[in-house]
C-alpha atoms as a PDB file:
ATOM      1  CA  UNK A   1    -116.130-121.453 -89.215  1.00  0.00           C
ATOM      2  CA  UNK A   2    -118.972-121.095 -86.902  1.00  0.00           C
ATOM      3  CA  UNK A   3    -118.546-118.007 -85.240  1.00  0.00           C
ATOM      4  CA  UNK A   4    -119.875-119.849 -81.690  1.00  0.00           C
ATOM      5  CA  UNK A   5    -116.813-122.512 -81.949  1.00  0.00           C
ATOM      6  CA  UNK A   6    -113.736-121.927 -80.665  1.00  0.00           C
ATOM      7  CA  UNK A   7    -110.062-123.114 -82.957  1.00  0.00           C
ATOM      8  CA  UNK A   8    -106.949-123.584 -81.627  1.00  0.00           C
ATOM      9  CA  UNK A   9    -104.482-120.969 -83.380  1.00  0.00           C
ATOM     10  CA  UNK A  10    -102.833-124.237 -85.216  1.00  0.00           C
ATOM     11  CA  UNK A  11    -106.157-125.046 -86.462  1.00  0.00           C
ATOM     12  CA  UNK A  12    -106.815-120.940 -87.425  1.00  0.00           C
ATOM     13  CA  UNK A  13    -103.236-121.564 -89.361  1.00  0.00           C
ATOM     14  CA  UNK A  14    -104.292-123.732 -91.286  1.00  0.00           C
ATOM     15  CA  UNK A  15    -107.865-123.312 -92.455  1.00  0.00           C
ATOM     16  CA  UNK A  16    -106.809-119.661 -93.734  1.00  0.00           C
ATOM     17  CA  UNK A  17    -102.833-120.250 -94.733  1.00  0.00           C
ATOM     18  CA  UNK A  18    -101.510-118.127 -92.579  1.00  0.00           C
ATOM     19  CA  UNK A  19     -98.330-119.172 -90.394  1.00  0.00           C
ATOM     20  CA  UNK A  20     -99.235-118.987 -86.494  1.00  0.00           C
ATOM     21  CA  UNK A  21     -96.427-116.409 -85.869  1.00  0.00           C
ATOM     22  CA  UNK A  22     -98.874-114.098 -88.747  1.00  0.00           C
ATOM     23  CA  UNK A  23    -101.558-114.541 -86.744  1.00  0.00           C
ATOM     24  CA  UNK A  24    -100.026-113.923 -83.097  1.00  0.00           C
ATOM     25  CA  UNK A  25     -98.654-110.835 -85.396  1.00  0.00           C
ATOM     26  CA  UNK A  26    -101.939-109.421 -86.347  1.00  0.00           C
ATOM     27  CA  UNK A  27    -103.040-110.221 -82.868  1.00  0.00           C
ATOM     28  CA  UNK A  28    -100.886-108.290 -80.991  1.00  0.00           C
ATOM     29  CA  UNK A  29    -100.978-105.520 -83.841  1.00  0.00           C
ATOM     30  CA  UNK A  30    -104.738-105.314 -82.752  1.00  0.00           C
ATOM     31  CA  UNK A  31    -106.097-105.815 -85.966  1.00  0.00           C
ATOM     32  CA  UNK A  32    -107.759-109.210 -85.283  1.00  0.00           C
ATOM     33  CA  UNK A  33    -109.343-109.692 -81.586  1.00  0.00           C
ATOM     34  CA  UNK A  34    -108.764-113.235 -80.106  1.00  0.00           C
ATOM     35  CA  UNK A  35    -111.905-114.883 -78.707  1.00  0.00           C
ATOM     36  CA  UNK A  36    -110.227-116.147 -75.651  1.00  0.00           C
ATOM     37  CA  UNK A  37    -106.659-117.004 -74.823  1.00  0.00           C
ATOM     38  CA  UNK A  38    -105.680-119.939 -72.789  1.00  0.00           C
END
């Protein structure tokens, strides 16, 4: 991933095998930072 390109969470999902609901977990957890939320 370039780290200047933006993924939709699906896209995030699915390049690393994680469900979306994992990420949004680890999100809100504060252990990953989202770029920018729409």
């Amino acid at each position: 991933m370039d780290d200047n390109e933006l993924y939709p969470i699906g896209d995030v999902a699915r390049r690393t095998g994680l469900s979306v609901s994992a990420i949004r977990y680890y999100s809100d957890a504060g252990v990953i930072d989202p770029t920018r939320v729409s």
